[in-house]
Every structure is written in structure tokens, then in C-alpha cells.
PDB file of N, CA and C in Angstrom:
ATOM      1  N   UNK A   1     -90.507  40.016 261.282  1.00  0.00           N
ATOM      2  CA  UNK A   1     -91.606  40.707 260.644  1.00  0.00           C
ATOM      3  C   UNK A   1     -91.063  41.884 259.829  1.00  0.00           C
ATOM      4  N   UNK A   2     -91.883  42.351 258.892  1.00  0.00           N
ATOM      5  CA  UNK A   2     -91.161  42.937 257.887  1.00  0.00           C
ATOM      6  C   UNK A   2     -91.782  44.491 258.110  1.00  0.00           C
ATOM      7  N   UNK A   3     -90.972  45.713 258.033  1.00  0.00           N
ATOM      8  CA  UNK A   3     -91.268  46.727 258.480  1.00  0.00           C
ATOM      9  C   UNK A   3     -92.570  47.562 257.894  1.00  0.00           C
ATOM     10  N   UNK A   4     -93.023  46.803 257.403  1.00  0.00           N
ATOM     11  CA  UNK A   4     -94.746  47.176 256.907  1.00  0.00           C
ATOM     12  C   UNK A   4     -95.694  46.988 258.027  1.00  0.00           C
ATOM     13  N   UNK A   5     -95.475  45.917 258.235  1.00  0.00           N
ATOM     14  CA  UNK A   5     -96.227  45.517 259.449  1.00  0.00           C
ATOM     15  C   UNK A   5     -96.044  45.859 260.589  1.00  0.00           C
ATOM     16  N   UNK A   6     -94.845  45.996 261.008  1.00  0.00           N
ATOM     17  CA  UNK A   6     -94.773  47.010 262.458  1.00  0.00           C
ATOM     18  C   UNK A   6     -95.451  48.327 262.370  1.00  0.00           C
ATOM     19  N   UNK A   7     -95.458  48.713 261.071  1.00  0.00           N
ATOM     20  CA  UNK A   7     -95.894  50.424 260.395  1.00  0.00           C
ATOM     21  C   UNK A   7     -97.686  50.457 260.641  1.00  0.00           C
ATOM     22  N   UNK A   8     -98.194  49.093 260.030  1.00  0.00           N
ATOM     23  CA  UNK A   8     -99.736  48.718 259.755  1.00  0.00           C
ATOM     24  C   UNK A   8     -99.942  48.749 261.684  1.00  0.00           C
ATOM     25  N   UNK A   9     -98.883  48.072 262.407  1.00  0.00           N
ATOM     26  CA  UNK A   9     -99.427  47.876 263.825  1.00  0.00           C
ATOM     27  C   UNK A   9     -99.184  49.133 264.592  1.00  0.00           C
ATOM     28  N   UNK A  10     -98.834  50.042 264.655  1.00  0.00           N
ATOM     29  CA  UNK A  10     -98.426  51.053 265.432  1.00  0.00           C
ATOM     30  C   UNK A  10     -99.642  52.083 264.314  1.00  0.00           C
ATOM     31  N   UNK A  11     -99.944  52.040 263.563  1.00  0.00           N
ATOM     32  CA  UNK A  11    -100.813  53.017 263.062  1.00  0.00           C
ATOM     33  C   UNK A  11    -102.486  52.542 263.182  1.00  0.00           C
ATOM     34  N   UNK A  12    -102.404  51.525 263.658  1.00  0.00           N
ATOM     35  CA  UNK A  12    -103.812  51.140 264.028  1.00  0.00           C
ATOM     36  C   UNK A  12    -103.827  51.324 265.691  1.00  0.00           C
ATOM     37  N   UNK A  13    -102.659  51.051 266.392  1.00  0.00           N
ATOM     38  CA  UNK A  13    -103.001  51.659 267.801  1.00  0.00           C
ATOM     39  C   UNK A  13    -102.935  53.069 267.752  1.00  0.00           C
ATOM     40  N   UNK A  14    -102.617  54.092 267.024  1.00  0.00           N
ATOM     41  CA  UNK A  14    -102.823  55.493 267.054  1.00  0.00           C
ATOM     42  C   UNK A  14    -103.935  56.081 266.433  1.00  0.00           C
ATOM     43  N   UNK A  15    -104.474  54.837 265.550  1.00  0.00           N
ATOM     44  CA  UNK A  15    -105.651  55.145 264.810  1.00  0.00           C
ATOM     45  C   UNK A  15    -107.024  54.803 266.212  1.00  0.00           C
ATOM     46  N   UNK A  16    -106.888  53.766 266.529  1.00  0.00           N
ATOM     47  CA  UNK A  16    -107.759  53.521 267.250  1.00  0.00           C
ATOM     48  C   UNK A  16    -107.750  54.849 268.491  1.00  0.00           C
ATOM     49  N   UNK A  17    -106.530  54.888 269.296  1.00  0.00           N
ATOM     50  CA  UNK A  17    -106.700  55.708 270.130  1.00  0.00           C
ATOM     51  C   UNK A  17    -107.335  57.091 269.539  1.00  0.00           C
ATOM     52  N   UNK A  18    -106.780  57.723 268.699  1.00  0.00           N
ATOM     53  CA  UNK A  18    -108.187  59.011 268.128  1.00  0.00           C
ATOM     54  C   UNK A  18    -109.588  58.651 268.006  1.00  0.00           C
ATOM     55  N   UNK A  19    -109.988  57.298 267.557  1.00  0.00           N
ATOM     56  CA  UNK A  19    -111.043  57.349 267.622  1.00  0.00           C
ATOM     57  C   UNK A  19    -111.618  57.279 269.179  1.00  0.00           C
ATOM     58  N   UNK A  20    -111.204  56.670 270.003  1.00  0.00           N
ATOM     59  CA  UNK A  20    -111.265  56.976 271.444  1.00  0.00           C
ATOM     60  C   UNK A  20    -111.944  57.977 271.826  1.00  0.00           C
ATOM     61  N   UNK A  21    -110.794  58.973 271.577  1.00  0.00           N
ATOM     62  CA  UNK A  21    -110.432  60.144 272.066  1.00  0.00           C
ATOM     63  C   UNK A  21    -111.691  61.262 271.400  1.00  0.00           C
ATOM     64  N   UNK A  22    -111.780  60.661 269.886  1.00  0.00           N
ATOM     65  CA  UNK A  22    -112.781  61.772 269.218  1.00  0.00           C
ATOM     66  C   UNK A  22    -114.675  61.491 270.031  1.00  0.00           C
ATOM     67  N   UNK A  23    -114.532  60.471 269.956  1.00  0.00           N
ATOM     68  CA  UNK A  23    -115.654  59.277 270.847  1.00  0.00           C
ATOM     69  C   UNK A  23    -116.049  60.320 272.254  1.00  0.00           C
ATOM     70  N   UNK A  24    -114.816  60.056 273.086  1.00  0.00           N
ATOM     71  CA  UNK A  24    -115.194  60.780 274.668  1.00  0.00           C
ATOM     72  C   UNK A  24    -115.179  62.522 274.500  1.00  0.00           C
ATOM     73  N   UNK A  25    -114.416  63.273 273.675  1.00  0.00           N
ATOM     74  CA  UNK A  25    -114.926  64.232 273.278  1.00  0.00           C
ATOM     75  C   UNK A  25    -116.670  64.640 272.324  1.00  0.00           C
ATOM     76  N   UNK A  26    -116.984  64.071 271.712  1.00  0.00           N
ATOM     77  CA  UNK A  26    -118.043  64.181 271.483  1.00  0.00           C
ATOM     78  C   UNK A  26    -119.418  63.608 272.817  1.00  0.00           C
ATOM     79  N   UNK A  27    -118.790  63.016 273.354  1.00  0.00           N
ATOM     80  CA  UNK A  27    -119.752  62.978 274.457  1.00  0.00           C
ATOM     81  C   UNK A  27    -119.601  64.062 275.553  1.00  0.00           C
ATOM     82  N   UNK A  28    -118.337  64.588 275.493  1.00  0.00           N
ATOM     83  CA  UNK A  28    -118.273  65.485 276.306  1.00  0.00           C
ATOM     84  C   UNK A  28    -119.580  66.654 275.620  1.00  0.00           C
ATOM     85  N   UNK A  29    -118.994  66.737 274.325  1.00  0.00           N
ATOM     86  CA  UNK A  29    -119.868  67.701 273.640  1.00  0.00           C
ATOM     87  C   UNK A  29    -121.304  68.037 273.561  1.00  0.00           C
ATOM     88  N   UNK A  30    -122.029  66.572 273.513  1.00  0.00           N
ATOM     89  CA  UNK A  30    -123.217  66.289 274.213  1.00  0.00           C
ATOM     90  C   UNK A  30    -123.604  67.198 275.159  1.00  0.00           C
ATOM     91  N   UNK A  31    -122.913  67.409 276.375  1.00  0.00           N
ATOM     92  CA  UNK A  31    -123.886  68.019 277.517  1.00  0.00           C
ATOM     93  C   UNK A  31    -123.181  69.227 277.227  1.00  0.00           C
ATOM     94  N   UNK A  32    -123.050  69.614 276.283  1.00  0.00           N
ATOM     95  CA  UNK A  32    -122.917  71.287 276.391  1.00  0.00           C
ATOM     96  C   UNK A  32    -123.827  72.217 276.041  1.00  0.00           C
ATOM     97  N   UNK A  33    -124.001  72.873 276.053  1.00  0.00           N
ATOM     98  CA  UNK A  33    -124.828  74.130 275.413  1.00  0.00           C
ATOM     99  C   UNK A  33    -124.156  75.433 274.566  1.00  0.00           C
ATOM    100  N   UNK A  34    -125.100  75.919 273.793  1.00  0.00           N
ATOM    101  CA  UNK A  34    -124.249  76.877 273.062  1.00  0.00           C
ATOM    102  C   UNK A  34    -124.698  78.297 273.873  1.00  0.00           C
ATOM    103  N   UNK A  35    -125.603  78.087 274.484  1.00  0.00           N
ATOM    104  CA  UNK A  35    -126.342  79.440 275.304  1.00  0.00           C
ATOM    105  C   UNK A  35    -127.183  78.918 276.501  1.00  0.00           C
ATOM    106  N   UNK A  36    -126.384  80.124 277.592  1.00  0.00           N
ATOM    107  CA  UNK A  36    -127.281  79.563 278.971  1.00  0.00           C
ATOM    108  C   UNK A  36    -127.540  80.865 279.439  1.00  0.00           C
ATOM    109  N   UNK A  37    -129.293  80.693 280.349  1.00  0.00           N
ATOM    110  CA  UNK A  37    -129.375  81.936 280.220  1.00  0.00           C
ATOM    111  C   UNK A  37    -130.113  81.136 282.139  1.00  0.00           C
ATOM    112  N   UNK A  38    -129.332  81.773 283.148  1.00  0.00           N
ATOM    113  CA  UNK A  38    -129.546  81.325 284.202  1.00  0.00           C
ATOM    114  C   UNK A  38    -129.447  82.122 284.971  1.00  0.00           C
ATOM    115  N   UNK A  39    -129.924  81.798 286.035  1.00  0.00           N
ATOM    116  CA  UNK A  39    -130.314  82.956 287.389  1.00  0.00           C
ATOM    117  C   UNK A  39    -129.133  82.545 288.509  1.00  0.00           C
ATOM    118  N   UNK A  40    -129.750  83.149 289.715  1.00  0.00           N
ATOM    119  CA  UNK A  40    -128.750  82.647 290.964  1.00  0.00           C
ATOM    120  C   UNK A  40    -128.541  81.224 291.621  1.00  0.00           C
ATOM    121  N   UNK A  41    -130.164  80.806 291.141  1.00  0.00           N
ATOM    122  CA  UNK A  41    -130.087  79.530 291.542  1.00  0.00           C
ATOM    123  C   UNK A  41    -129.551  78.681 290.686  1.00  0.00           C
ATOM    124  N   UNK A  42    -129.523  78.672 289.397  1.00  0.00           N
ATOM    125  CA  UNK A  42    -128.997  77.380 288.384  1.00  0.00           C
ATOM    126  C   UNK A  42    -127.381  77.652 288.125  1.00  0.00           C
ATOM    127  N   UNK A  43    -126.738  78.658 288.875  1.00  0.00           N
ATOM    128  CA  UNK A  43    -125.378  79.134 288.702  1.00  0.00           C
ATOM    129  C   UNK A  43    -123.998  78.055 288.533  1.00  0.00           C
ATOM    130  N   UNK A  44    -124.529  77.093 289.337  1.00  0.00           N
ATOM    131  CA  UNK A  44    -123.887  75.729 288.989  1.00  0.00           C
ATOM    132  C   UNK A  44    -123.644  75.112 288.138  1.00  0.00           C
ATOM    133  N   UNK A  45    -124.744  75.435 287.255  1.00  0.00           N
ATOM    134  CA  UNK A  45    -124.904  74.892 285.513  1.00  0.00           C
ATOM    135  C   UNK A  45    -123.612  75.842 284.684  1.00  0.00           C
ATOM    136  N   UNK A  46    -123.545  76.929 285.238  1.00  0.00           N
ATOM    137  CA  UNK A  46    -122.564  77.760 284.273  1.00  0.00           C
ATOM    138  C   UNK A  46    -120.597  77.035 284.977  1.00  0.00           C
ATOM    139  N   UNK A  47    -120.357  77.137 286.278  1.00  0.00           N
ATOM    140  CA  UNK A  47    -119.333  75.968 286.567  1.00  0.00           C
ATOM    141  C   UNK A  47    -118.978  74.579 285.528  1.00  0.00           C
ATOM    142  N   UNK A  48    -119.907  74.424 285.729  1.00  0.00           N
ATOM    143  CA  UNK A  48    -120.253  72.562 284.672  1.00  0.00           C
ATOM    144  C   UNK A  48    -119.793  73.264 283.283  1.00  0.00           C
ATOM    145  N   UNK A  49    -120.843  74.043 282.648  1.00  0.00           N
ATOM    146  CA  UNK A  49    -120.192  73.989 281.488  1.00  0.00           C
ATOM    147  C   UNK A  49    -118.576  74.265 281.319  1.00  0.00           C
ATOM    148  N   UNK A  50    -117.964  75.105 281.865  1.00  0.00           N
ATOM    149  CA  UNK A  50    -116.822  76.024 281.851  1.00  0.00           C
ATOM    150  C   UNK A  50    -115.500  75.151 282.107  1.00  0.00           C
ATOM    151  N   UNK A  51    -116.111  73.552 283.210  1.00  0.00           N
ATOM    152  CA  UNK A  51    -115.199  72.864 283.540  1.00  0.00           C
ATOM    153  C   UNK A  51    -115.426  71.736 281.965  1.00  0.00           C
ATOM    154  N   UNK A  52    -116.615  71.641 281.485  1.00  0.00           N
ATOM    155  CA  UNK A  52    -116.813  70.600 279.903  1.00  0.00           C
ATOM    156  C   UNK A  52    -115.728  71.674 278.695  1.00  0.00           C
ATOM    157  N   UNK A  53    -115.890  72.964 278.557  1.00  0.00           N
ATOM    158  CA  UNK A  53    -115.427  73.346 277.957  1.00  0.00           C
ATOM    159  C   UNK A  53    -113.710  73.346 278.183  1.00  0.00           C
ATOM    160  N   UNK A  54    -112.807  73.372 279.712  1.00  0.00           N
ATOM    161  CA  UNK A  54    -111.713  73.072 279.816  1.00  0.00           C
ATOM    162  C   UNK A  54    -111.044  71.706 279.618  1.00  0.00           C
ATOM    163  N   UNK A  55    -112.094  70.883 279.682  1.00  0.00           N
ATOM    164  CA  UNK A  55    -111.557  69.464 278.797  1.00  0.00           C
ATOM    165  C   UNK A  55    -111.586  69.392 277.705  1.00  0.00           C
ATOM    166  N   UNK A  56    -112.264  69.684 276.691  1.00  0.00           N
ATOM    167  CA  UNK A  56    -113.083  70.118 275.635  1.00  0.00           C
ATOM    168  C   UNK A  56    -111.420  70.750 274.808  1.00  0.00           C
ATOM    169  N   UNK A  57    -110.735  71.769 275.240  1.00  0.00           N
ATOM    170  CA  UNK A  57    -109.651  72.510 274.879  1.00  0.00           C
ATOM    171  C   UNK A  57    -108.665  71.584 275.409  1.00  0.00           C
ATOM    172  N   UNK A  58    -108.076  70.624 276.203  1.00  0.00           N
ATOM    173  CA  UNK A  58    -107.184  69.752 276.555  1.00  0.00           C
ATOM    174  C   UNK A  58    -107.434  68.924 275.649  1.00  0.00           C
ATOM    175  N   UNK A  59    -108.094  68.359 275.037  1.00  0.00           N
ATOM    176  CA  UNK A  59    -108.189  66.965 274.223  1.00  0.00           C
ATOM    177  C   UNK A  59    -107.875  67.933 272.556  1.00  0.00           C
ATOM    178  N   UNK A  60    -108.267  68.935 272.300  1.00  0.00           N
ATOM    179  CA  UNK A  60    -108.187  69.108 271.084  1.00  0.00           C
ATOM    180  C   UNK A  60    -106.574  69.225 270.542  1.00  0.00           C
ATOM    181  N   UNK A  61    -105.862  69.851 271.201  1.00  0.00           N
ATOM    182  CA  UNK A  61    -104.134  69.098 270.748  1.00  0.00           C
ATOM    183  C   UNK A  61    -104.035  67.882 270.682  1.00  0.00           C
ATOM    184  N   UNK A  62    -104.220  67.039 271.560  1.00  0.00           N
ATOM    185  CA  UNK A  62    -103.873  65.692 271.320  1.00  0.00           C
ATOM    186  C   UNK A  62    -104.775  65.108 270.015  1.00  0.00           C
ATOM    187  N   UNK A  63    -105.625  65.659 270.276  1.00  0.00           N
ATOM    188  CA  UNK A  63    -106.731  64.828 268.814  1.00  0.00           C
ATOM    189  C   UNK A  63    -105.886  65.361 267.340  1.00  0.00           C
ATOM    190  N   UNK A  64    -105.792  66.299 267.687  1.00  0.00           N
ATOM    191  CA  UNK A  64    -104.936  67.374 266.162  1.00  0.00           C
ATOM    192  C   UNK A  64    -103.523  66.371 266.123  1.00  0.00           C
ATOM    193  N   UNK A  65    -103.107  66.153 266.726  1.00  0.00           N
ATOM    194  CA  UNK A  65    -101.477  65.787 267.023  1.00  0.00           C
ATOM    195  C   UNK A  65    -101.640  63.976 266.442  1.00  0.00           C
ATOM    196  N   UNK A  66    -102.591  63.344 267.449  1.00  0.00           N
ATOM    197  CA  UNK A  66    -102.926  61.947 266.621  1.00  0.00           C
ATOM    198  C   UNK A  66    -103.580  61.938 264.910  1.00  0.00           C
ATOM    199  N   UNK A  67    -104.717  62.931 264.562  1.00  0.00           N
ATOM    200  CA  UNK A  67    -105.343  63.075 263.244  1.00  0.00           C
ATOM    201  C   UNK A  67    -103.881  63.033 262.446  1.00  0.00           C
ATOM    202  N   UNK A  68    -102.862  64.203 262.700  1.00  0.00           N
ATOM    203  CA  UNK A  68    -101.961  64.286 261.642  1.00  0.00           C
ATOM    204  C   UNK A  68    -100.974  63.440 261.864  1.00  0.00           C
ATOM    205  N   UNK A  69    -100.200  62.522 263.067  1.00  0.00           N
ATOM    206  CA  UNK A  69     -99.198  61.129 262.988  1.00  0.00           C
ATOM    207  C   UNK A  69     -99.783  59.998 262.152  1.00  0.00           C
ATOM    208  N   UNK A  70    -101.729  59.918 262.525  1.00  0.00           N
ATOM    209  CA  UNK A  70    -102.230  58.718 261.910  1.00  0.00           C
ATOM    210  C   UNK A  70    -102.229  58.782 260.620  1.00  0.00           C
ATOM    211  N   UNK A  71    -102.229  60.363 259.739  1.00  0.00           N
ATOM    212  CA  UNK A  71    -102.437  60.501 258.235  1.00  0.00           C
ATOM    213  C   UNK A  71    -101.327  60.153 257.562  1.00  0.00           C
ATOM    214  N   UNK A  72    -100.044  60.750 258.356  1.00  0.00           N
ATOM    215  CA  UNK A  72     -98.517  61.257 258.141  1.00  0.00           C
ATOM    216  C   UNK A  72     -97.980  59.427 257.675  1.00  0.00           C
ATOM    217  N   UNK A  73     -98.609  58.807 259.025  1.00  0.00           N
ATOM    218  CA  UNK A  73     -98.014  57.147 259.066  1.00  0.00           C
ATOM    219  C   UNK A  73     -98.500  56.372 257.640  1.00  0.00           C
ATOM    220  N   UNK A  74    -100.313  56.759 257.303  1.00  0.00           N
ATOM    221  CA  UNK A  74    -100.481  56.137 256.666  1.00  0.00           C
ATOM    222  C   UNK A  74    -100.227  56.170 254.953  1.00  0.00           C
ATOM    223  N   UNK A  75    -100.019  57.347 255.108  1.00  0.00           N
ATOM    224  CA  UNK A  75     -98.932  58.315 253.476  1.00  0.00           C
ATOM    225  C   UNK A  75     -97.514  57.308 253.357  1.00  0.00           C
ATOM    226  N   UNK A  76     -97.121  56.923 254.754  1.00  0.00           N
ATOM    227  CA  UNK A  76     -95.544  56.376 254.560  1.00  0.00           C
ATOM    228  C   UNK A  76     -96.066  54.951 254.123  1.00  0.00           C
ATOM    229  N   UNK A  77     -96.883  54.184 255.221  1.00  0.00           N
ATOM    230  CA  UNK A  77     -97.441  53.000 254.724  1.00  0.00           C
ATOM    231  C   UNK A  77     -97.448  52.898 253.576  1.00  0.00           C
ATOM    232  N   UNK A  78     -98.843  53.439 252.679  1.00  0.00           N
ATOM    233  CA  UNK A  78     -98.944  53.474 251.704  1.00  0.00           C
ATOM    234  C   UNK A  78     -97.672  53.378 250.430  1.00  0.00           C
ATOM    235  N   UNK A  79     -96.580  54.813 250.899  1.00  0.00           N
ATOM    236  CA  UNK A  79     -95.353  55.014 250.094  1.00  0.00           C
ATOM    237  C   UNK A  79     -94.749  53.815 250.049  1.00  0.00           C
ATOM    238  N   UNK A  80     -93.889  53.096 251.096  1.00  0.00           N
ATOM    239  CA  UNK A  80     -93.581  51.720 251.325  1.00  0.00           C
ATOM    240  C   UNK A  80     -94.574  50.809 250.480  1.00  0.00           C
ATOM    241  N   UNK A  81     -95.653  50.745 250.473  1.00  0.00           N
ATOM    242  CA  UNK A  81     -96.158  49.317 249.744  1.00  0.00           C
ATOM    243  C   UNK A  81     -95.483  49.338 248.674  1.00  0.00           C
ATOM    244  N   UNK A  82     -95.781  50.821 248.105  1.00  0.00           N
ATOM    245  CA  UNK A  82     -95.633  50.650 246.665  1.00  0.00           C
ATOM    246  C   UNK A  82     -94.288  50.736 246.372  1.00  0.00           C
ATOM    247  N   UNK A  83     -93.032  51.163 247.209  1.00  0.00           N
ATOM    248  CA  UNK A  83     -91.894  50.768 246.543  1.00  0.00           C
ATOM    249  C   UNK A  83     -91.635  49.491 246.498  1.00  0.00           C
ATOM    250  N   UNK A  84     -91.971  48.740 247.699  1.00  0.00           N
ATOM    251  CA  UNK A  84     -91.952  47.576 247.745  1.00  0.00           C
ATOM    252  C   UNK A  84     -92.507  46.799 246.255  1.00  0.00           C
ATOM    253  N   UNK A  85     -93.562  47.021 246.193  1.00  0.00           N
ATOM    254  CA  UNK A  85     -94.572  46.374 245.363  1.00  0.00           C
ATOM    255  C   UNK A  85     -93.204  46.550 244.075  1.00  0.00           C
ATOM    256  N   UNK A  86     -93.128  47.595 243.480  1.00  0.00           N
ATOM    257  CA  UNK A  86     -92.046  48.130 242.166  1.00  0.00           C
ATOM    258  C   UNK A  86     -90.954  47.218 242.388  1.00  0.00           C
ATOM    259  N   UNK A  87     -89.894  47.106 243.600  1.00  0.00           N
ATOM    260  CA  UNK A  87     -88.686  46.902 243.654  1.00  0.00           C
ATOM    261  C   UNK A  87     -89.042  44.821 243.776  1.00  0.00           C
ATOM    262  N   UNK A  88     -90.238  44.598 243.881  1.00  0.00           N
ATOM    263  CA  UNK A  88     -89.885  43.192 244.226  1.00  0.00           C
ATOM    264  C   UNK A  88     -89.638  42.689 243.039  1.00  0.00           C
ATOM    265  N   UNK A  89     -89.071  41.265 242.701  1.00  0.00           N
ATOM    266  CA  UNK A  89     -88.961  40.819 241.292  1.00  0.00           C
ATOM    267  C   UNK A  89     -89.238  39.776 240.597  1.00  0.00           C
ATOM    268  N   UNK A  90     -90.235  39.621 240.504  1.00  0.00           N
ATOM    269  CA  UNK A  90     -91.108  38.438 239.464  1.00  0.00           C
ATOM    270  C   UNK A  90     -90.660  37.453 239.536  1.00  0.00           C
ATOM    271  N   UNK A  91     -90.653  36.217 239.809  1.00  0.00           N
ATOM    272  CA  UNK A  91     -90.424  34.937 239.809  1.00  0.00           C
ATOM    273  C   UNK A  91     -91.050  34.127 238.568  1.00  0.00           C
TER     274      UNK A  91
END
């Protein structure tokens, strides 16, 4: 197989995994709130958020880190076609 295609296959499993990743973060995001205004009894609710918001900050490196390998890969992809495409020679 010709090294385009190993390039096309390894950038669609890193592509896919961000979307994953952006997927279960936005659901995380879902049950959050931007303001809680709670007493002694709902104090539990402020735990919950604090533990959504510490996942919330764990996923955002990795999401940053996949966004820019998947862009980085597909700039080279791209670069490769087209030398390819230039250097091949007409039959």
C-alpha cells in the first residue's frame, strides 16, 4: 500500500476519535450549569458540577492535541497528493 493511504488511515482513526471525544464532552456539557444558587440541602448539586467541570478540563488537552495532529496530518495528506499528482508521468 502506498504511503497515502496509510496517511488517509491513521488520520481517519484520529479524526474519528476527536469526534468521540468532542461528542462525550459536549454531553458532559449538557448537565452543567453556568450558575447555581443552592442551599444546604441541594449541596450535592455543587460536588456534581465541580466533579463535570474536572473532566470537562482533562479532555480539553487531548481534544486540542487530536484537533491539531488531525489538521497537521491532513495539510501533509493533502501536500503528498499533490506532489504526487505533479511528479507522476503521463502515459
Amino acid at each position: 500500500m502506498s504511503p497515502l493511504i496509510w496517511l488517509l488511515v491513521v488520520w481517519g482513526v484520529l479524526t474519528a476519535a476527536l469526534v468521540i471525544l468532542l461528542i462525550y464532552r459536549s454531553t458532559l456539557t449538557m448537565h452543567e450549569d453556568d450558575q447555581l444558587f443552592l442551599d444546604e440541602a441541594e449541596a450535592h448539586m455543587e460536588k456534581e458540577q465541580a466533579e463535570i467541570m474536572h473532566k470537562v478540563e482533562r479532555l480539553n488537552p487531548v481534544v486540542r492535541w487530536l484537533g491539531a495532529t488531525s489538521g497537521l496530518l491532513i495539510l501533509a495528506i493533502a501536500g503528498l497528493a499533490i506532489y504526487q499528482g505533479l511528479t507522476q508521468v503521463p502515459q
